[in-house]
N, C-alpha and C. Protein backbone atom coordinates (compact mmCIF):
# COMPACT_ATOMS: atom_id res chain seq x y z
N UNK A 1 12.61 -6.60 9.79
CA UNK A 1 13.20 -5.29 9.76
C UNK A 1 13.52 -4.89 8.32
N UNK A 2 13.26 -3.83 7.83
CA UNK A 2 13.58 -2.92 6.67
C UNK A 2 15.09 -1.94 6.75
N UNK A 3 15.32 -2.07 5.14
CA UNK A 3 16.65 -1.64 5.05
C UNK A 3 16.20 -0.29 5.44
N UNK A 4 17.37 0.78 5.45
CA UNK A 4 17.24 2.13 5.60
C UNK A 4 16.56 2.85 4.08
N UNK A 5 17.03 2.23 2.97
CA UNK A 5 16.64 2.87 1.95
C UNK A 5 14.96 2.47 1.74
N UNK A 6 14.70 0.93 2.55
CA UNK A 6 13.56 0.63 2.56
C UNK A 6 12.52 1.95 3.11
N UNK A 7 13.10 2.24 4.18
CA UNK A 7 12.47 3.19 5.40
C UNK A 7 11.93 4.27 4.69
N UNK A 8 13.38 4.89 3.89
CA UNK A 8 12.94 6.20 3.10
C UNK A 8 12.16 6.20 2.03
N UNK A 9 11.74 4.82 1.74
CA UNK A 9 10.68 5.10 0.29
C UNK A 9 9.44 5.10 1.11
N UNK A 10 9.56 4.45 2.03
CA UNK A 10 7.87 4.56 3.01
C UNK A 10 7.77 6.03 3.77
N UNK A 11 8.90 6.32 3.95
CA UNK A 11 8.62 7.84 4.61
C UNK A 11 8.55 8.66 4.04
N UNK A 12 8.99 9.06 2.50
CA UNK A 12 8.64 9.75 1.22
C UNK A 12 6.95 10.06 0.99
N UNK A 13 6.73 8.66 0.69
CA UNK A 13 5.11 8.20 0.36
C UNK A 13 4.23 8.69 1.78
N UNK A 14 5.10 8.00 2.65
CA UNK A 14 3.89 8.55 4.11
C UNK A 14 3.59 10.17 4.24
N UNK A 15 4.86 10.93 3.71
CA UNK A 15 4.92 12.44 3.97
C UNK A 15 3.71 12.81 2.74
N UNK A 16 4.30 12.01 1.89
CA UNK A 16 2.94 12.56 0.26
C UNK A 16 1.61 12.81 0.86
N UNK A 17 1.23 11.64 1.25
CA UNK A 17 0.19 11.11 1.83
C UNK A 17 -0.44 11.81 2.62
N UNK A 18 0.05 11.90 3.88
CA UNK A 18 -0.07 13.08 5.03
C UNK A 18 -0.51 14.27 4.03
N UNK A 19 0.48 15.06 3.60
CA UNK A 19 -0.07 16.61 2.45
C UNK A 19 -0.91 16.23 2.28
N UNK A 20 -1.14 15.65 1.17
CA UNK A 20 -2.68 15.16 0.65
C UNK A 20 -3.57 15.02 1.60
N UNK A 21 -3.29 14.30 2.56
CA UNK A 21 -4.77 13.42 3.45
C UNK A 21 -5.09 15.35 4.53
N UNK A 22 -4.50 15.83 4.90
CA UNK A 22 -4.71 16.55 5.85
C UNK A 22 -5.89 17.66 5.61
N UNK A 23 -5.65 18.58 4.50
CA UNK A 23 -7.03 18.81 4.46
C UNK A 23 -8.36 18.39 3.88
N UNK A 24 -8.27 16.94 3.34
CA UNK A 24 -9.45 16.07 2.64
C UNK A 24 -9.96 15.67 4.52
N UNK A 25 -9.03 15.38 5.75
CA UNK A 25 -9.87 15.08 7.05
C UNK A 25 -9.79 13.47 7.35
N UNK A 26 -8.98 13.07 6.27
CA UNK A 26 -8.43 11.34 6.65
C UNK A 26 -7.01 11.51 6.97
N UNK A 27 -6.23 12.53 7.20
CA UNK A 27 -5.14 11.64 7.84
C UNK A 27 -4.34 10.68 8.83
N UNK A 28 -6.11 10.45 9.81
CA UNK A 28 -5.66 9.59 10.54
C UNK A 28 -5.84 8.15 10.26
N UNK A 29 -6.20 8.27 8.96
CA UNK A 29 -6.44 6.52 8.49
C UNK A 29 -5.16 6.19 7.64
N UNK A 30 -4.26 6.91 7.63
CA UNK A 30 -3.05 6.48 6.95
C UNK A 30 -2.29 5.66 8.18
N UNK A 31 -1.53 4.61 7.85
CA UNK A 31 -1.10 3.98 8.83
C UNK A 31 0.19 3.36 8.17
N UNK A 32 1.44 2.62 9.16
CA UNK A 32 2.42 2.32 8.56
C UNK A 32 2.62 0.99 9.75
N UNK A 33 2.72 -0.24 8.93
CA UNK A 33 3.16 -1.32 9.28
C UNK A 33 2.10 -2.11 10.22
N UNK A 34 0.94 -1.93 10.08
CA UNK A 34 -0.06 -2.22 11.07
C UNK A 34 -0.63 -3.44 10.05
N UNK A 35 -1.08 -4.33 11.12
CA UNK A 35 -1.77 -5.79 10.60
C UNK A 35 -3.10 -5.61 10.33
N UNK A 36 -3.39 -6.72 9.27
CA UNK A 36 -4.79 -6.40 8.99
C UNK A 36 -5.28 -7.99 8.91
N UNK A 37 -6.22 -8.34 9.47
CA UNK A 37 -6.88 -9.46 9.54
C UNK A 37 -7.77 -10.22 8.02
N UNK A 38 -6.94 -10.77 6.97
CA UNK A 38 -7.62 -10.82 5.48
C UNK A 38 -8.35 -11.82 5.44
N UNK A 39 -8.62 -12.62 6.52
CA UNK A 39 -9.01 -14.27 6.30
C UNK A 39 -10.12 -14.18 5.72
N UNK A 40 -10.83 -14.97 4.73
CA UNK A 40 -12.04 -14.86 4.31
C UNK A 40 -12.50 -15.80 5.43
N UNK A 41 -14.02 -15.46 5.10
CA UNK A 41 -14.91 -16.45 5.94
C UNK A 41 -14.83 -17.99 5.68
N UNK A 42 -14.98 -18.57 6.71
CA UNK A 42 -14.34 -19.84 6.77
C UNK A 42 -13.85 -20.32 6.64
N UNK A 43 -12.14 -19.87 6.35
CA UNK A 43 -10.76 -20.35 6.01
C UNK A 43 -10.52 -21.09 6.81
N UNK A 44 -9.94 -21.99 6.99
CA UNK A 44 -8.99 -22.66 8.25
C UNK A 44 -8.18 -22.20 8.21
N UNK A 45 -6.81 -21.14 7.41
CA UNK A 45 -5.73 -20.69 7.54
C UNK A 45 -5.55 -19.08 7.49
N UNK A 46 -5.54 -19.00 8.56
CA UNK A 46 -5.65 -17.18 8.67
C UNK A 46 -4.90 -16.27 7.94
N UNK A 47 -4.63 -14.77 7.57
CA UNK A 47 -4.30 -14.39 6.36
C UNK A 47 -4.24 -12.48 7.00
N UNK A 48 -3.34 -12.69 7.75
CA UNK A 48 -2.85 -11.72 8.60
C UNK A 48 -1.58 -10.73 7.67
N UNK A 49 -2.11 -9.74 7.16
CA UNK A 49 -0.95 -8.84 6.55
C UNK A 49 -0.50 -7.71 7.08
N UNK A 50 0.71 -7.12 6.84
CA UNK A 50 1.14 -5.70 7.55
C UNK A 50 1.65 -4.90 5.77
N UNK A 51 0.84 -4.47 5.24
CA UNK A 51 1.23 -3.48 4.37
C UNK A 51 2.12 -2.62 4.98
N UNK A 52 3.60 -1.97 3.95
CA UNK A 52 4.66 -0.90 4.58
C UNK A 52 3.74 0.60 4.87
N UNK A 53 2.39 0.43 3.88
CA UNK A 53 1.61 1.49 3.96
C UNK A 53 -0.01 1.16 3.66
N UNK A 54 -0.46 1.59 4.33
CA UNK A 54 -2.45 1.45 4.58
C UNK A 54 -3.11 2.53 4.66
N UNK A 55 -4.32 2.69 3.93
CA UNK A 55 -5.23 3.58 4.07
C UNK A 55 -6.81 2.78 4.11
N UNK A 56 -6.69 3.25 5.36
CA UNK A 56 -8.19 2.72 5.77
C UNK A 56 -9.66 3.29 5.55
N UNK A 57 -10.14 2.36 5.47
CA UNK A 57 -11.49 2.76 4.71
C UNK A 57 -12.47 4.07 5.59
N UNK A 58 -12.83 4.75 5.45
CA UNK A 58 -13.53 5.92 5.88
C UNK A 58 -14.88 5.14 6.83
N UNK A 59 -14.85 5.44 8.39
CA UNK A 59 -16.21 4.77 8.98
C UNK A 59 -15.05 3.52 9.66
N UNK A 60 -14.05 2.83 9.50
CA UNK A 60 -13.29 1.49 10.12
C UNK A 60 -13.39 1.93 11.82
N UNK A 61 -13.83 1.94 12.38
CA UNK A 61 -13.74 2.19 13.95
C UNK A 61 -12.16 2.36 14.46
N UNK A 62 -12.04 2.86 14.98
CA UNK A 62 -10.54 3.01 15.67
C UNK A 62 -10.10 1.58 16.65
N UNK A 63 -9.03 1.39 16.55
CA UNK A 63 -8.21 0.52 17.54
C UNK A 63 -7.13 -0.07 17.46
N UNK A 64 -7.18 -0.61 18.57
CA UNK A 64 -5.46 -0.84 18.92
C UNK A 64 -5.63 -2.31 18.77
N UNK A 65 -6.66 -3.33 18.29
CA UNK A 65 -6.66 -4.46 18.07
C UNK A 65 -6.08 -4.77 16.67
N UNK A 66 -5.95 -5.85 15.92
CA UNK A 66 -6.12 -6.26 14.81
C UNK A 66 -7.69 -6.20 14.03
N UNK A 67 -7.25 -5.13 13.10
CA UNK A 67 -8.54 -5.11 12.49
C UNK A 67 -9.06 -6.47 11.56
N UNK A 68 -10.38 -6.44 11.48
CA UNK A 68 -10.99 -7.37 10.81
C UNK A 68 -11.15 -7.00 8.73
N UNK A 69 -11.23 -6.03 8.64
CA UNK A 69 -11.74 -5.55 7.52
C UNK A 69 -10.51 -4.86 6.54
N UNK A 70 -10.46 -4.80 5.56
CA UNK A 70 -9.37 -4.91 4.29
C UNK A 70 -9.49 -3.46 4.33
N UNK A 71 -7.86 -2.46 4.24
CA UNK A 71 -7.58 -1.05 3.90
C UNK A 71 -8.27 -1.35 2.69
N UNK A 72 -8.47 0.06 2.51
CA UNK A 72 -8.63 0.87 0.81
C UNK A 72 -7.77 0.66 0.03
N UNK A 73 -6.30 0.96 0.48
CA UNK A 73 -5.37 0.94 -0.22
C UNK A 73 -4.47 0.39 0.60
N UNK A 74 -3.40 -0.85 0.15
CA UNK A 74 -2.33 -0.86 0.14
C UNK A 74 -1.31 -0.88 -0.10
N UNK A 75 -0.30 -0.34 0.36
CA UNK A 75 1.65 0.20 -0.13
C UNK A 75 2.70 -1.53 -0.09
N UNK A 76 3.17 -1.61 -0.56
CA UNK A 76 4.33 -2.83 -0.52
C UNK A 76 5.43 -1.93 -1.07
N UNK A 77 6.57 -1.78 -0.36
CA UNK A 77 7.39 -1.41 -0.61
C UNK A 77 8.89 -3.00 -0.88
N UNK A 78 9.09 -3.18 -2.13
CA UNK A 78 9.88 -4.69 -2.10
C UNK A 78 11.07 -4.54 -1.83
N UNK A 79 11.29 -5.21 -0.81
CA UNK A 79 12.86 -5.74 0.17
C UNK A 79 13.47 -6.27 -1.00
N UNK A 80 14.95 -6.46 -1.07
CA UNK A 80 16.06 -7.28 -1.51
C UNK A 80 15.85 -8.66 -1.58
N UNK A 81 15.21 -8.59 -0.55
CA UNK A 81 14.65 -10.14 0.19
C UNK A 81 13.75 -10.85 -0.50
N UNK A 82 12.96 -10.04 -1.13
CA UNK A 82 11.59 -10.47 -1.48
C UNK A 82 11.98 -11.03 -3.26
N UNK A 83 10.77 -11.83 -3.55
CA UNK A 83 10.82 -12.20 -4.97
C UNK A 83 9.51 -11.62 -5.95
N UNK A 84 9.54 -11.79 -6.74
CA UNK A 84 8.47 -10.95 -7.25
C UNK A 84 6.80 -11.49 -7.24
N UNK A 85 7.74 -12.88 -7.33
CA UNK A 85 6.47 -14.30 -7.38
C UNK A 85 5.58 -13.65 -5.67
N UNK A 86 6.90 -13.80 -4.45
CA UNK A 86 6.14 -13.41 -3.08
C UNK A 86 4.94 -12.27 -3.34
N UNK A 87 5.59 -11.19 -3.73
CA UNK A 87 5.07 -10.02 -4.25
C UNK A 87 4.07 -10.14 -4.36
N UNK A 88 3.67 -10.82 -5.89
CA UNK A 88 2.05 -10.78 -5.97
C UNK A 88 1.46 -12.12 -5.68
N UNK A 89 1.21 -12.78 -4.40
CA UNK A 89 1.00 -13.91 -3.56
C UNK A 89 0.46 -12.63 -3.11
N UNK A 90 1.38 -11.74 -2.47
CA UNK A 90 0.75 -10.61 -0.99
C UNK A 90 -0.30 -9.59 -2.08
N UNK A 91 -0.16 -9.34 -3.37
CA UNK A 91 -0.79 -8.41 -3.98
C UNK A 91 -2.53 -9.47 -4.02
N UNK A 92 -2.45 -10.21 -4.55
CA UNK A 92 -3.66 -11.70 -4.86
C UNK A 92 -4.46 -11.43 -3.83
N UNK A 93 -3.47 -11.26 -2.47
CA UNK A 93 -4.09 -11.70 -1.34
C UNK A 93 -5.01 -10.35 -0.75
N UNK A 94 -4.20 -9.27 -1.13
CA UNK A 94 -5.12 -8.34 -0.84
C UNK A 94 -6.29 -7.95 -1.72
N UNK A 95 -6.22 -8.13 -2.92
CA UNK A 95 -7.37 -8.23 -3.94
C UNK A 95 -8.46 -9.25 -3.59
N UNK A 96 -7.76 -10.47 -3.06
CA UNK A 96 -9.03 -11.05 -2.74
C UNK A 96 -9.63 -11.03 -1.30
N UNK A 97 -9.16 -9.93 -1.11
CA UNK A 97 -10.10 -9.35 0.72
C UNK A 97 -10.40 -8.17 0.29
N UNK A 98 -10.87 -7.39 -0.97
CA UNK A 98 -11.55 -6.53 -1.70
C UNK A 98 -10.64 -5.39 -1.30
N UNK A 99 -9.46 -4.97 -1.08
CA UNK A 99 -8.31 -3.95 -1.25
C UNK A 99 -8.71 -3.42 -2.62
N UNK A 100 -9.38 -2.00 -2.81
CA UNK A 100 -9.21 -1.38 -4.11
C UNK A 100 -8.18 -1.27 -4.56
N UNK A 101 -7.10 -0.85 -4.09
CA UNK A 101 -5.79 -0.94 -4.68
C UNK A 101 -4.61 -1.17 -3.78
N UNK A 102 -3.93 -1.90 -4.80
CA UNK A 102 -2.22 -2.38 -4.21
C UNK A 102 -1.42 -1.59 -4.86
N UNK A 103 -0.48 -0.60 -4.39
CA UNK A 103 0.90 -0.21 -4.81
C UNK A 103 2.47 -0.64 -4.42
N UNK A 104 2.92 -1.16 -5.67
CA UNK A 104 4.13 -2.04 -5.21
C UNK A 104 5.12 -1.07 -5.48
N UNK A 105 5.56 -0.85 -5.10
CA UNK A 105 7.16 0.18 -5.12
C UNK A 105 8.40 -0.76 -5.34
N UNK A 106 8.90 -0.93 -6.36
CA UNK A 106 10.33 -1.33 -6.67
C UNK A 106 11.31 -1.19 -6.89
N UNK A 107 12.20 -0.61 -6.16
CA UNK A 107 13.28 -0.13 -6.71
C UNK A 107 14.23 -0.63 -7.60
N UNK A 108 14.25 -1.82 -7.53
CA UNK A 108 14.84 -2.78 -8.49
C UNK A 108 14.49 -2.42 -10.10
N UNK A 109 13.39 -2.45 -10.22
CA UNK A 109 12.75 -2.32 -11.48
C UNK A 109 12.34 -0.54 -12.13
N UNK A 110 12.85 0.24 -10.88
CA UNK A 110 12.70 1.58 -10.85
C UNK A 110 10.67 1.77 -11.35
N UNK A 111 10.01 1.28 -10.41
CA UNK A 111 8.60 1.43 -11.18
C UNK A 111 7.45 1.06 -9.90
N UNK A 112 6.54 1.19 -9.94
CA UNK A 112 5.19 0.83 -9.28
C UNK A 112 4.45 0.39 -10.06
N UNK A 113 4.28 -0.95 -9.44
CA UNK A 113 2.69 -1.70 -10.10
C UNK A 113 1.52 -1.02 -9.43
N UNK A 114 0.41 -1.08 -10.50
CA UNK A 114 -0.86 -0.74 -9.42
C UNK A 114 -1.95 -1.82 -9.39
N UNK A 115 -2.18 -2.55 -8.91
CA UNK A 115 -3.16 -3.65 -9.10
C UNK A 115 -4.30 -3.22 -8.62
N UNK A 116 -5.75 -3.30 -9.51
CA UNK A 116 -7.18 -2.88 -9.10
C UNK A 116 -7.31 -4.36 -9.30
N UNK A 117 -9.00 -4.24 -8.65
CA UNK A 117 -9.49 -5.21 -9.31
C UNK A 117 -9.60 -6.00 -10.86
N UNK A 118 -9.56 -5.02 -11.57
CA UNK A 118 -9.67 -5.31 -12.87
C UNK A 118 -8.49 -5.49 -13.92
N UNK A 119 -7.09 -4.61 -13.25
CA UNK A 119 -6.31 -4.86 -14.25
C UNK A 119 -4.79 -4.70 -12.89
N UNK A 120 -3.56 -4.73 -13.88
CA UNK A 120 -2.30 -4.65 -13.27
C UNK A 120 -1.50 -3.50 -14.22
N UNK A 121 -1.12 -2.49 -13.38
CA UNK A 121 -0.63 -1.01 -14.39
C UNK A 121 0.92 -0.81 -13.93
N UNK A 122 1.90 -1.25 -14.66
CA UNK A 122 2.99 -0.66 -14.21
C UNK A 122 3.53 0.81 -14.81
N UNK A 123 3.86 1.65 -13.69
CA UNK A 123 4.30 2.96 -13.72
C UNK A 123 6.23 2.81 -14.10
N UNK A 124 6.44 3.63 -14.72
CA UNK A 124 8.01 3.42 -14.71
C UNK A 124 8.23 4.88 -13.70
N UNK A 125 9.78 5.32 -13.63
CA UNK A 125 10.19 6.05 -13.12
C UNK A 125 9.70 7.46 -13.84
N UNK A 126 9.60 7.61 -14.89
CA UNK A 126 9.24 9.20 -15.78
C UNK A 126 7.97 9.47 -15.60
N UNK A 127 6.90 8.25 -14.84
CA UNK A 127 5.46 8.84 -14.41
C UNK A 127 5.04 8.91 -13.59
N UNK A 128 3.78 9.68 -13.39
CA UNK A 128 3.46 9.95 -11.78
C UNK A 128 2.34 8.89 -11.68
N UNK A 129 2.75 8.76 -9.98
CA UNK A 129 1.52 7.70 -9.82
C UNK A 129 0.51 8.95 -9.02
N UNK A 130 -0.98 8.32 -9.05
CA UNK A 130 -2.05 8.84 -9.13
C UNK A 130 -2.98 7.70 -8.93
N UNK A 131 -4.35 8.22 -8.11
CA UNK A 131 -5.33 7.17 -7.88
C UNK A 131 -6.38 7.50 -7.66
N UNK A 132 -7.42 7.22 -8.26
CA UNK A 132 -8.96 7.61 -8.46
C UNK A 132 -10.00 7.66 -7.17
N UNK A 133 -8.57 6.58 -6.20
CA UNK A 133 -9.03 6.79 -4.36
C UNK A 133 -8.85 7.87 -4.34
N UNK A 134 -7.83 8.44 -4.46
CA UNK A 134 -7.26 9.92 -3.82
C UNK A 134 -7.04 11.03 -5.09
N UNK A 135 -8.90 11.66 -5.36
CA UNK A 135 -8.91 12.57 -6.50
C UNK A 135 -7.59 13.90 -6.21
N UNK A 136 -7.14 14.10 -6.92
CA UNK A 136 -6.17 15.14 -6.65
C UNK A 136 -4.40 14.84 -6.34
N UNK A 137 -4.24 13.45 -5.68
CA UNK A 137 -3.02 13.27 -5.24
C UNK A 137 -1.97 13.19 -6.77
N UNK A 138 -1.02 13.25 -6.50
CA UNK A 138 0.12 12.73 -7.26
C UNK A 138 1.71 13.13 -7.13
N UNK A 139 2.39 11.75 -7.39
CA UNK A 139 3.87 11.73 -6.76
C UNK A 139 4.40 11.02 -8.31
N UNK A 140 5.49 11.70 -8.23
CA UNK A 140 6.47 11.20 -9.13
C UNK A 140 6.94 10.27 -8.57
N UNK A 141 6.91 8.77 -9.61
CA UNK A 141 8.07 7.35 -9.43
C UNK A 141 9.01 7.96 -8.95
N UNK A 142 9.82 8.83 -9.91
CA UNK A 142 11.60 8.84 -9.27
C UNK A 142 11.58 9.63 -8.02
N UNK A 143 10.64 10.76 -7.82
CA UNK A 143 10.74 11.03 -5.90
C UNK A 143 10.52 10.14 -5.22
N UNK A 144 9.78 9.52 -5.20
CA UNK A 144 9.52 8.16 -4.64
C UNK A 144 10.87 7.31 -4.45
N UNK A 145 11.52 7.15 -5.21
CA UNK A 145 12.53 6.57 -4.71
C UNK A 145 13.72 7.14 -4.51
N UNK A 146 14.33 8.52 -5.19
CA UNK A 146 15.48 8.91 -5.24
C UNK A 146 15.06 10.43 -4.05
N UNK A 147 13.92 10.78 -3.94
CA UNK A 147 13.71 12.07 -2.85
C UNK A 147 14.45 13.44 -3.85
């Protein structure tokens, strides 16, 4: 379970999201708290994640199962709970099930990491985040957390 302030940084971002996604014709691939099946092939140890926020890849078939195949993007919004080390364990993990991008939301640190494949970008609170997935989008750090 997520704090309340947890709730409101995912429902901030989910509302962004929604605007944005609705007339591009994906807003039904935005999703919140849903599992995603990361195991690579032939793991013995399965690798089951629930990003606070997902955007699924365009063409993913619909369902109510556990999907097999890695979002486009995923949201981590970090609990009290969490450590930073956990953090990017879950960020690693989605990079290496080919996740174009991870966004970590911290309130602690007032900032968003963005992890691509290629590099790690932290945003502070005075910039907007923005993503080359989503030509056109952009949200200010501090709405993001303060609304």
């Amino acid at each position: 379970m997520a704090s309340p302030d947890h709730g409101e940084v995912c429902q901030r971002l989910g509302v962004e999201l929604g605007i944005y996604a609705k007339p591009t014709g994906f807003p039904n691939r935005i999703v919140q708290n849903a599992l995603f099946d990361l195991t690579p092939p032939g793991s013995p140890t399965r690798a089951v994640l629930a990003p606070d926020l997902a955007i699924r890849r365009v063409g993913a078939p619909s369902t109510w199962a556990v999907p097999q195949e890695a979002p486009l993007l995923a949201v981590e919004v970090v609990s009290p709970s969490q450590t930073m080390a956990e953090i990017a364990l879950k960020a690693q993990t989605y990079r290496n099930a080919c996740v174009e991008e991870i966004w970590v939301v911290d309130a602690r640190s007032r900032s968003v990491q963005v992890w691509t494949a290629q590099s790690m970008v932290t945003l502070d609170e005075t910039q907007t985040l923005t993503s080359p997935l989503l030509p056109g989008f952009s949200v200010s750090v501090r709405f993001l957390l303060d609304g």
